[in-house]
PDB file of N, CA and C in Angstrom:
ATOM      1  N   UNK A   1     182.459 159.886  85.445  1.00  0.00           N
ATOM      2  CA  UNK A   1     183.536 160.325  86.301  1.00  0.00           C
ATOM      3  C   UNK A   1     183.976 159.144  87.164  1.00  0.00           C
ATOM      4  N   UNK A   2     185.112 159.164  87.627  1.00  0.00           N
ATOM      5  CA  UNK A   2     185.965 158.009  88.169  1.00  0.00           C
ATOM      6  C   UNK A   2     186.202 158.717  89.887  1.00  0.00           C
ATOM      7  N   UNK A   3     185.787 158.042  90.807  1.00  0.00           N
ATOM      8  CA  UNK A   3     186.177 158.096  91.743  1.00  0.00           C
ATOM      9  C   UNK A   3     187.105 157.440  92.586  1.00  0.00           C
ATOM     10  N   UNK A   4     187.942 158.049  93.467  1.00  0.00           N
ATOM     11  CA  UNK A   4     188.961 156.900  94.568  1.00  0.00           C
ATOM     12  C   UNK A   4     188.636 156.676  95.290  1.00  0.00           C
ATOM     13  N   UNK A   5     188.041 155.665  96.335  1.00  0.00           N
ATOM     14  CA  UNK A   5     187.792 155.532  97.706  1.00  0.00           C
ATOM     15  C   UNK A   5     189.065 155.519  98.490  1.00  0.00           C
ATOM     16  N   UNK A   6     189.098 155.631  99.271  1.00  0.00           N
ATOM     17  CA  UNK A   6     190.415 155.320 100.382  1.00  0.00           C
ATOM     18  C   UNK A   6     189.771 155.251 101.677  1.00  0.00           C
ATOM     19  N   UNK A   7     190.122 154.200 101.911  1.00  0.00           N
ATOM     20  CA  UNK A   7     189.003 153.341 103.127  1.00  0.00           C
ATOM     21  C   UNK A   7     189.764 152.575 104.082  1.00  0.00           C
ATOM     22  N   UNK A   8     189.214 153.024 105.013  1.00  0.00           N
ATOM     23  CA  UNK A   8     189.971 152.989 106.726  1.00  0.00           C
ATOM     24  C   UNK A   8     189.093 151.788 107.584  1.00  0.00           C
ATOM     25  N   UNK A   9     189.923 150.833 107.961  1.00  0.00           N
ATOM     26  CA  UNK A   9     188.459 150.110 108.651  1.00  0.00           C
ATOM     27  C   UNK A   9     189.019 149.528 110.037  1.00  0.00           C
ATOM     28  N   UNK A  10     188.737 150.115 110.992  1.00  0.00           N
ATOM     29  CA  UNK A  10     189.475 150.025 112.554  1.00  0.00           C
ATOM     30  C   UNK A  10     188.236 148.974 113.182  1.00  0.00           C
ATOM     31  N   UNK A  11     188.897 148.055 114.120  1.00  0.00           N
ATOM     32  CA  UNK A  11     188.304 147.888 115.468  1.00  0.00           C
ATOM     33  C   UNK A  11     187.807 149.299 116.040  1.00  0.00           C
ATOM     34  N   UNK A  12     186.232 148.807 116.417  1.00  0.00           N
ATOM     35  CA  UNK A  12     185.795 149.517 117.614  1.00  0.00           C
ATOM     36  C   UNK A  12     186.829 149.494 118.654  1.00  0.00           C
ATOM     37  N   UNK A  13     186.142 150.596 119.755  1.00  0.00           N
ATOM     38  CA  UNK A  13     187.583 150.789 120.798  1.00  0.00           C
ATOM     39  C   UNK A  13     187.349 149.947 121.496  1.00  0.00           C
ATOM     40  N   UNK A  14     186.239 149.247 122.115  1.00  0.00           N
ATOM     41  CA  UNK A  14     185.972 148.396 122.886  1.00  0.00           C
ATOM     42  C   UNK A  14     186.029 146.958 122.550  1.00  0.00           C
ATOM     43  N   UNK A  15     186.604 146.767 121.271  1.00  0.00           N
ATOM     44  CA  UNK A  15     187.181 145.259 121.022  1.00  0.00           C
ATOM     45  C   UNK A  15     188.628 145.059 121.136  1.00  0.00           C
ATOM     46  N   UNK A  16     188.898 144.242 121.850  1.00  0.00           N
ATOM     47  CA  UNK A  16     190.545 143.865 122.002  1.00  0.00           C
ATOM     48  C   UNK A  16     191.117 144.031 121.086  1.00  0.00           C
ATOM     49  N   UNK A  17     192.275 144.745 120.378  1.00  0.00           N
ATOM     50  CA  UNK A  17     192.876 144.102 119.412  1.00  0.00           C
ATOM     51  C   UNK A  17     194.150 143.319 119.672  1.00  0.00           C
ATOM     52  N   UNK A  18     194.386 142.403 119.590  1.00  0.00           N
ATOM     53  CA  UNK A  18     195.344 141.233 119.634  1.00  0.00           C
ATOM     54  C   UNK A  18     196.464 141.701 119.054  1.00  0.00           C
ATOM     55  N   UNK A  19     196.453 141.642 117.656  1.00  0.00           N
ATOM     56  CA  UNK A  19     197.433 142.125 116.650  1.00  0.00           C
ATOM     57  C   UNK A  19     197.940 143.326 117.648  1.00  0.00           C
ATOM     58  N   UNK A  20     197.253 144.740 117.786  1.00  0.00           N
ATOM     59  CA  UNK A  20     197.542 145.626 118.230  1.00  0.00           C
ATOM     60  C   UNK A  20     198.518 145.545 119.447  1.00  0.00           C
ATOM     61  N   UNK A  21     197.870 144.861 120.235  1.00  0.00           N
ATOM     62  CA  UNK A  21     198.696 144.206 122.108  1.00  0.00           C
ATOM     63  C   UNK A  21     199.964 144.215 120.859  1.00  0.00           C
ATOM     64  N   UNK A  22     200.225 142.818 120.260  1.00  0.00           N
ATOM     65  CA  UNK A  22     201.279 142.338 119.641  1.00  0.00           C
ATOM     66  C   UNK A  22     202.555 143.148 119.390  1.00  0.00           C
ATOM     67  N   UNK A  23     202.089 144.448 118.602  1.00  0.00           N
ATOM     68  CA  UNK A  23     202.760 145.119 118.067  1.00  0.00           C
ATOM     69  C   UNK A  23     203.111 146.146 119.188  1.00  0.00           C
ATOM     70  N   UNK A  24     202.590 146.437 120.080  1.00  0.00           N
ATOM     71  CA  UNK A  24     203.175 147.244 120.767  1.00  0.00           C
ATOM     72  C   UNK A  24     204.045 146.954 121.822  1.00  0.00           C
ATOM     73  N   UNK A  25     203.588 146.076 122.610  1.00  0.00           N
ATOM     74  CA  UNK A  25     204.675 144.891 123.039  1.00  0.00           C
ATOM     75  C   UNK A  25     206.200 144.896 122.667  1.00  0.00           C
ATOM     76  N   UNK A  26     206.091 144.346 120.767  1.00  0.00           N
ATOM     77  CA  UNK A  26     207.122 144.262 120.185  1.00  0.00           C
ATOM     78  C   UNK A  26     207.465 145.774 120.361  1.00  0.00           C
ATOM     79  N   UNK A  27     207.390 146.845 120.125  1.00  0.00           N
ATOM     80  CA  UNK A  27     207.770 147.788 120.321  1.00  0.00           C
ATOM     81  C   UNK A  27     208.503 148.184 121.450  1.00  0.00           C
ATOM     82  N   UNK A  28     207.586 147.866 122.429  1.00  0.00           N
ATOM     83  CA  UNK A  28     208.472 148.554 123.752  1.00  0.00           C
ATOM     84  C   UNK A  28     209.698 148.013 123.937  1.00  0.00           C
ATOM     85  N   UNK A  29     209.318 146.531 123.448  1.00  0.00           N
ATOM     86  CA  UNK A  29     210.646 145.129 123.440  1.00  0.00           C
ATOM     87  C   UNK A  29     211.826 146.026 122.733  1.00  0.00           C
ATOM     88  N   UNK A  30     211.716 146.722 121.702  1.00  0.00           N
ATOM     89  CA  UNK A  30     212.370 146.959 120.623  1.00  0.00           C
ATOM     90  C   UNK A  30     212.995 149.012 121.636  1.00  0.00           C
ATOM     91  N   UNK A  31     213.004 149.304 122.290  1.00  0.00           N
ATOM     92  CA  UNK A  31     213.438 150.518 122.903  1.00  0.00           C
ATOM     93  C   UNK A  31     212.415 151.602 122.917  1.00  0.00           C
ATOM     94  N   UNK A  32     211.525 151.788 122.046  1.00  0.00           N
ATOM     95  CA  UNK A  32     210.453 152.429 122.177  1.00  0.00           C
ATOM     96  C   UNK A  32     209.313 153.005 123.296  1.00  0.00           C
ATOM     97  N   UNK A  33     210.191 153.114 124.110  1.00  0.00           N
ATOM     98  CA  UNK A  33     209.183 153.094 125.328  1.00  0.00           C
ATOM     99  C   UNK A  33     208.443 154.525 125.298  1.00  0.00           C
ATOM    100  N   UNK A  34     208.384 155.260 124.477  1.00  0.00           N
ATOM    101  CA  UNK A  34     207.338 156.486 124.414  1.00  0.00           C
ATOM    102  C   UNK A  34     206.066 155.877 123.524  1.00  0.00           C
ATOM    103  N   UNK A  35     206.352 155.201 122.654  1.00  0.00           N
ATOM    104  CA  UNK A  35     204.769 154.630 122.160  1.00  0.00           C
ATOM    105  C   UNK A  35     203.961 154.274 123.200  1.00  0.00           C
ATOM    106  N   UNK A  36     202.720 154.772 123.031  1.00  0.00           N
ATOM    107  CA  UNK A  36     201.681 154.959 124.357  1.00  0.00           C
ATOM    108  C   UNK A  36     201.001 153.327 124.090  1.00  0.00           C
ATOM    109  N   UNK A  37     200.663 153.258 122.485  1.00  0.00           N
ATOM    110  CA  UNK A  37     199.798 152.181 122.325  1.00  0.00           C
ATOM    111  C   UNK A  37     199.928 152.333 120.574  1.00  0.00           C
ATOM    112  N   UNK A  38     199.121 150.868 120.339  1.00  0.00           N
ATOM    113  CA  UNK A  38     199.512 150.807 119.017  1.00  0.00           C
ATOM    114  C   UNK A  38     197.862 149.914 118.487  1.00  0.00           C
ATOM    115  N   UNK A  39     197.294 150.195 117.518  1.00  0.00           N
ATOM    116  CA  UNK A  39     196.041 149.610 116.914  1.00  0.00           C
ATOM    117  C   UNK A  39     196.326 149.212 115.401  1.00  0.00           C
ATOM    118  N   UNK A  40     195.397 147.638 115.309  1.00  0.00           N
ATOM    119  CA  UNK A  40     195.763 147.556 113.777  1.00  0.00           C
ATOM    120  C   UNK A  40     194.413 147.766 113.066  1.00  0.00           C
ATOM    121  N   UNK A  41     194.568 148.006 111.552  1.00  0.00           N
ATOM    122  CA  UNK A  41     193.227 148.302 110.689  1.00  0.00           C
ATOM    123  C   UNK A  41     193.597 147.854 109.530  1.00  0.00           C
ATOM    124  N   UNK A  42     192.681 148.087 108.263  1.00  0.00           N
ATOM    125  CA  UNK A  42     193.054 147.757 107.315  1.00  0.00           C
ATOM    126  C   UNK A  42     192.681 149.003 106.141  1.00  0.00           C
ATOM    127  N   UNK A  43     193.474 149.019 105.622  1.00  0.00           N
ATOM    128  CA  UNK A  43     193.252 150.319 104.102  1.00  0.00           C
ATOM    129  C   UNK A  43     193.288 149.525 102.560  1.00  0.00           C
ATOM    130  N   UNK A  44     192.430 150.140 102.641  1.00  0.00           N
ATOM    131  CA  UNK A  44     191.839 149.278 101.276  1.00  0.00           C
ATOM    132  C   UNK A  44     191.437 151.119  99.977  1.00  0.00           C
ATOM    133  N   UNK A  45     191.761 150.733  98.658  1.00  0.00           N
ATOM    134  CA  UNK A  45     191.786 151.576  97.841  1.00  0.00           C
ATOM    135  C   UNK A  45     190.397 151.024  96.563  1.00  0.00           C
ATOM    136  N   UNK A  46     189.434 151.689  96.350  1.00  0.00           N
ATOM    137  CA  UNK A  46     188.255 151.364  95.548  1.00  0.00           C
ATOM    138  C   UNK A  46     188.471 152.280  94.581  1.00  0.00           C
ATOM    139  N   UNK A  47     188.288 151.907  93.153  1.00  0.00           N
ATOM    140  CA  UNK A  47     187.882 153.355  91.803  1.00  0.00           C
ATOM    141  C   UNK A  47     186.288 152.902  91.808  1.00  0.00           C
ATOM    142  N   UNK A  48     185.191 153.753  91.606  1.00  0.00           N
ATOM    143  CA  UNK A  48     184.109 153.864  91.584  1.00  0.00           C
ATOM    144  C   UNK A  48     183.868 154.868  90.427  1.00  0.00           C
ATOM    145  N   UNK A  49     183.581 153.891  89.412  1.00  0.00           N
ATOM    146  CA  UNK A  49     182.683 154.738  88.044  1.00  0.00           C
ATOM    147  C   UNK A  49     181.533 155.496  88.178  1.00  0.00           C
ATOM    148  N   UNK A  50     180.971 156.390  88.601  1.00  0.00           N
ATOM    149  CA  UNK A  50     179.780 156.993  88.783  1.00  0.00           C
ATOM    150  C   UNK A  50     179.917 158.737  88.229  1.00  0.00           C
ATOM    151  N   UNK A  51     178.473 159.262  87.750  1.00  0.00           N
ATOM    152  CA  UNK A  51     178.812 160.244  87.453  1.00  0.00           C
ATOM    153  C   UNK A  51     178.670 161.654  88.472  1.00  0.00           C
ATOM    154  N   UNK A  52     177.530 161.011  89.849  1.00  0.00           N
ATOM    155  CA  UNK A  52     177.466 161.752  90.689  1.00  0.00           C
ATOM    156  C   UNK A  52     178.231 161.297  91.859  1.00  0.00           C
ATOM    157  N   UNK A  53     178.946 162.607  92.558  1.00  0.00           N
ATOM    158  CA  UNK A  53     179.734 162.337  93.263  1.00  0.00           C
ATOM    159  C   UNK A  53     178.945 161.441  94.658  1.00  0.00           C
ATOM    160  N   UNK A  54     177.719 161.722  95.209  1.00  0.00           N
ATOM    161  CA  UNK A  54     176.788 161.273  95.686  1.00  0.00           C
ATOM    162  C   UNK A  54     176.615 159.436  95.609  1.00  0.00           C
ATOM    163  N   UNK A  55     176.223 159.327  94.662  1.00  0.00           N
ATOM    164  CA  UNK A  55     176.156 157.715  93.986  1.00  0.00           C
ATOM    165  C   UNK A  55     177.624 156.954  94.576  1.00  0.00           C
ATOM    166  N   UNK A  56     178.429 157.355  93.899  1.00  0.00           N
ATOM    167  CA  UNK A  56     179.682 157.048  94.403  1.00  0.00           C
ATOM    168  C   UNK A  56     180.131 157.207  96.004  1.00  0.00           C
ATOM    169  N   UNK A  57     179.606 157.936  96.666  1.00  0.00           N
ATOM    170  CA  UNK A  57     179.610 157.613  97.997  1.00  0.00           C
ATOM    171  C   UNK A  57     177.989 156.530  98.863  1.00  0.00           C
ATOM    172  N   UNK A  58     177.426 156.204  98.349  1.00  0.00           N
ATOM    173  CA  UNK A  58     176.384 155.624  98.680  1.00  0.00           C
ATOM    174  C   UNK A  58     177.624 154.302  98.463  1.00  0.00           C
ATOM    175  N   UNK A  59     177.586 153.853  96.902  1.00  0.00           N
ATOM    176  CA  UNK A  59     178.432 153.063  96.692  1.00  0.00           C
ATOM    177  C   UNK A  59     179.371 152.719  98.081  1.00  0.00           C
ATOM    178  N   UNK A  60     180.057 153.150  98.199  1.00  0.00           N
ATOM    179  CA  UNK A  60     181.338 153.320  99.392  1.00  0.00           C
ATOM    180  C   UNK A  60     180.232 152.194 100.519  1.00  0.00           C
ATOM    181  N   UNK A  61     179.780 153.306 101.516  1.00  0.00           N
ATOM    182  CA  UNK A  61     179.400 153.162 101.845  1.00  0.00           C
ATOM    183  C   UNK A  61     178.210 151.171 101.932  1.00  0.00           C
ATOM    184  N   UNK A  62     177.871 151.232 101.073  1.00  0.00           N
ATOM    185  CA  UNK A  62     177.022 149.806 100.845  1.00  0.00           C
ATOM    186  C   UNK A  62     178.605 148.178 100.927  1.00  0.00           C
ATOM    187  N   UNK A  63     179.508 148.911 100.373  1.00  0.00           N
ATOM    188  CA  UNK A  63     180.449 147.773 100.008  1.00  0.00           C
ATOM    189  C   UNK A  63     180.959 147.826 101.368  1.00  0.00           C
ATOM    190  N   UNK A  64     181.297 148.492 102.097  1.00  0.00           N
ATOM    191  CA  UNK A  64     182.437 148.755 103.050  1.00  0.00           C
ATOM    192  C   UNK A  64     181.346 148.179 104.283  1.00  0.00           C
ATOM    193  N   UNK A  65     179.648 148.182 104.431  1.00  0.00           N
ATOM    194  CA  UNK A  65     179.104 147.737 104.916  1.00  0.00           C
ATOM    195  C   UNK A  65     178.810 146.011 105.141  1.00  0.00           C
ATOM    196  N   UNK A  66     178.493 145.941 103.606  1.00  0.00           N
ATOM    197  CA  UNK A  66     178.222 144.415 103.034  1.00  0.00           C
ATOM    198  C   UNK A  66     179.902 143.131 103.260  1.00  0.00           C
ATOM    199  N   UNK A  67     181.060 144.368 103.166  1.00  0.00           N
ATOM    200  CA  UNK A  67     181.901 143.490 102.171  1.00  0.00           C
ATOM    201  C   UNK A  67     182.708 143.446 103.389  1.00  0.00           C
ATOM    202  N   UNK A  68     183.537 144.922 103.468  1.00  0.00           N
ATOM    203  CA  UNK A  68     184.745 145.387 103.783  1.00  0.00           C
ATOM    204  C   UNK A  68     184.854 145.558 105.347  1.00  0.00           C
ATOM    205  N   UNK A  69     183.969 145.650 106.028  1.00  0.00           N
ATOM    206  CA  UNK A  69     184.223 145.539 107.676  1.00  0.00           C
ATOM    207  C   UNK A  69     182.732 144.624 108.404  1.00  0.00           C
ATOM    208  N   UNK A  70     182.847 144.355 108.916  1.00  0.00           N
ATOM    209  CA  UNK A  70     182.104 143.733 110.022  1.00  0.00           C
ATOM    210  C   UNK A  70     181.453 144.907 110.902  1.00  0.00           C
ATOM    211  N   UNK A  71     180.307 145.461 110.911  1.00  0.00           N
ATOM    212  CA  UNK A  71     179.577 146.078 111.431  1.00  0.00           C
ATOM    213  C   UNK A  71     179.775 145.980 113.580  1.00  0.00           C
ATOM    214  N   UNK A  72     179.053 145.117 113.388  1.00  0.00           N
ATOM    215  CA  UNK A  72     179.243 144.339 114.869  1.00  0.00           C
ATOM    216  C   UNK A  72     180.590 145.114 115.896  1.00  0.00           C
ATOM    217  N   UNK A  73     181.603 145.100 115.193  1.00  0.00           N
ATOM    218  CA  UNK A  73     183.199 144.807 115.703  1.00  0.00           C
ATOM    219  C   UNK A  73     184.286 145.680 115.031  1.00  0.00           C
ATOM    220  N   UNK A  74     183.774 146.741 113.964  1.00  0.00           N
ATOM    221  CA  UNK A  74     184.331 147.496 113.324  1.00  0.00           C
ATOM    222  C   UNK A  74     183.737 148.463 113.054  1.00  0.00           C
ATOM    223  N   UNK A  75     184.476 149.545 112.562  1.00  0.00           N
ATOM    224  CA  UNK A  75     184.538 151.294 112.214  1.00  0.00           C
ATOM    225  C   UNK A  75     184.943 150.735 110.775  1.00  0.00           C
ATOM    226  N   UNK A  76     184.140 152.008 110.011  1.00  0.00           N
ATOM    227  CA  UNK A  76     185.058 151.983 108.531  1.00  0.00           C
ATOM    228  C   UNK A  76     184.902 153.853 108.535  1.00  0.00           C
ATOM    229  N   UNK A  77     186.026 154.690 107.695  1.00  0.00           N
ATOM    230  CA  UNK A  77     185.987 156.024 107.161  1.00  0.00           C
ATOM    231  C   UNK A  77     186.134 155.796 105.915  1.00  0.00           C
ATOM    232  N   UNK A  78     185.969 156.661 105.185  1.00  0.00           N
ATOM    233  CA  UNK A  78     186.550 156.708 104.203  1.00  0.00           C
ATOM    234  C   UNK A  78     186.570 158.610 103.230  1.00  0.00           C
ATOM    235  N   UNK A  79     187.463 158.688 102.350  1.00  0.00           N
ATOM    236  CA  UNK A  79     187.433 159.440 101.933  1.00  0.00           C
ATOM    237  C   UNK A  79     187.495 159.313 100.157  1.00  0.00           C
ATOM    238  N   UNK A  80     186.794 159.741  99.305  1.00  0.00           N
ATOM    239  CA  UNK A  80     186.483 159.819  97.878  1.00  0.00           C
ATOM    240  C   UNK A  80     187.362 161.441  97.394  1.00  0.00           C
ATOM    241  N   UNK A  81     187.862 161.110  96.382  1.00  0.00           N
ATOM    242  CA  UNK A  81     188.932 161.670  95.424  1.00  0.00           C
ATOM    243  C   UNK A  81     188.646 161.379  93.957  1.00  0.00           C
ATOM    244  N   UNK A  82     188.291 162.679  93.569  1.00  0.00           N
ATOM    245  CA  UNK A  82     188.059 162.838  92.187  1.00  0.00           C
ATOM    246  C   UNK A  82     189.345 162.378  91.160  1.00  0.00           C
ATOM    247  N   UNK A  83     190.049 161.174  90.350  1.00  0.00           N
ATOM    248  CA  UNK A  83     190.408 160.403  89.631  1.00  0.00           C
ATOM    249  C   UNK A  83     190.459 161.521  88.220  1.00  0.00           C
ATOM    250  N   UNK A  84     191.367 161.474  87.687  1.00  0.00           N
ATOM    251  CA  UNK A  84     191.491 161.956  86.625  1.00  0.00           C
ATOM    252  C   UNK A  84     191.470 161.485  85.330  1.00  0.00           C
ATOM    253  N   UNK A  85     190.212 161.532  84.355  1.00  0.00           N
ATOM    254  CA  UNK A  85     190.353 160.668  83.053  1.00  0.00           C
ATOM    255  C   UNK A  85     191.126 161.183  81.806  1.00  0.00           C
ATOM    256  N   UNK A  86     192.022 159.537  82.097  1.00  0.00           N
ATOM    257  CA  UNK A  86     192.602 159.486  80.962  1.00  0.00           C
ATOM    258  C   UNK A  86     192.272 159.945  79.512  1.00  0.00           C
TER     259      UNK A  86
END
């Protein structure tokens, strides 16, 4: 079975985000003055071959640890979606 990851990986709340300041800034600059605040992250999309749905979230989990966010200074979510074989 083929799985989707769909994977969310935010700054903790207690790390500055720069980018974030940036963009909201530009925003208010831009007429927006009801945007309260603005945060950046990154989304990233994984297929994971496994036959238990289980495995495939361990999986997730180990990459998004090792690979995909920085522990220290980041959040990751994610959510797995059963893939349909061709």
């Amino acid at each position: 079975m083929s799985y989707k990851a769909k994977i969310k990986v935010t700054l903790r709340q207690s790390i500055l985000d720069v980018q974030g300041k940036a963009v909201d800034h530009a925003l208010k600059n831009l007429g927006y003055a009801s945007v309260a605040s603005a945060r950046i992250g990154k989304y990233i999309e994984v297929s994971i071959n496994e036959a238990e749905r289980g495995d495939a979230e361990r999986i997730c989990c180990e990459i998004c640890e090792k690979l995909l966010s920085n522990p220290v200074m980041e959040n990751y979510f994610f959510e797995l979606e059963s893939e349909p074989v061709n």
